[in-house]
Protein backbone atom coordinates (compact mmCIF):
# COMPACT_ATOMS: atom_id res chain seq x y z
CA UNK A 1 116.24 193.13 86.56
CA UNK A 2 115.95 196.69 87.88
CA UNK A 3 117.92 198.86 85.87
CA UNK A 4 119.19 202.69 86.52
CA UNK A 5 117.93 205.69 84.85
CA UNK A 6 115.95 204.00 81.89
CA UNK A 7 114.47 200.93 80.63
CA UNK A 8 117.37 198.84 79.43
CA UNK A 9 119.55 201.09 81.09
CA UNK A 10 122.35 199.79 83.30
CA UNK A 11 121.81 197.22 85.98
CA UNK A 12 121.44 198.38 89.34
CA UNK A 13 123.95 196.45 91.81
CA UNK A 14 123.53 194.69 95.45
CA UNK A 15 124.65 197.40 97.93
CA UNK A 16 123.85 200.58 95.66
CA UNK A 17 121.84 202.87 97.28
CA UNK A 18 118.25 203.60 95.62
CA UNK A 19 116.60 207.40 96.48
CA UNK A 20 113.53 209.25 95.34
CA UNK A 21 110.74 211.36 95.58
CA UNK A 22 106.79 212.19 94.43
CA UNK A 23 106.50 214.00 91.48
CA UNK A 24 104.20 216.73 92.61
CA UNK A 25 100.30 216.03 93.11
CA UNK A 26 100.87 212.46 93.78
CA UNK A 27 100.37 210.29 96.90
CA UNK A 28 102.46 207.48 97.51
CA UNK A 29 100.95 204.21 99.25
CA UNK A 30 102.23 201.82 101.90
CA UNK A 31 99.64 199.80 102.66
CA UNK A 32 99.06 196.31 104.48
CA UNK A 33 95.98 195.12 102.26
CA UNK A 34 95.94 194.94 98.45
CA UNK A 35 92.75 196.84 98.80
CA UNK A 36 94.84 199.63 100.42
CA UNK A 37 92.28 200.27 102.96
CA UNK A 38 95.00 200.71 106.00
CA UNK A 39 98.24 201.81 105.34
CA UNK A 40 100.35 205.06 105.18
CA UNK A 41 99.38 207.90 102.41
CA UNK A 42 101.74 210.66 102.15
CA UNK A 43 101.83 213.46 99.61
CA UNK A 44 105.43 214.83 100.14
CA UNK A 45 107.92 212.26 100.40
CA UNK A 46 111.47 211.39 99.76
CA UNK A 47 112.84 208.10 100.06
CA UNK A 48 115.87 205.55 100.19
CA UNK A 49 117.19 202.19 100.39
CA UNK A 50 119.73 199.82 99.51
CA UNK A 51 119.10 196.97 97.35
CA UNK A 52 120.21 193.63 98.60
CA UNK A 53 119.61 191.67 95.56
CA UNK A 54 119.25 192.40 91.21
CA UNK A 55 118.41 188.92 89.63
CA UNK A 56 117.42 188.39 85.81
CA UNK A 57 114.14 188.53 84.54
CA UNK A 58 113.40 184.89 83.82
CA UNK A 59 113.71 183.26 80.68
CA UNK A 60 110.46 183.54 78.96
CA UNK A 61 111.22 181.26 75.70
């Protein structure tokens, strides 16, 4: 379950709206091969999304 601000922290809910950016001296990665040999690489980036869906982690007994 994705949770907000911290691990543990509350649970994020379907239709709230998800935004951030690269800490400084990092690249983020969008790429179309695990390898990550094509793909998009940018260094300054902000971005944002909504999340459609928040199930529980699995039961792991």
């Amino acid at each position: 379950m994705l949770s907000l601000r911290s691990l543990g922290g509350p649970p994020a809910n379907p239709g709230d709206l998800l935004t951030s950016s690269l800490t400084p001296g990092s690249t983020l990665s969008l790429t179309s091969t695990p390898s990550g040999g094509v793909g998009l690489f940018c260094q300054q980036s902000v971005w944002g999304g909504v999340l459609q869906a928040n199930p529980a982690l699995p039961d792991r007994r």
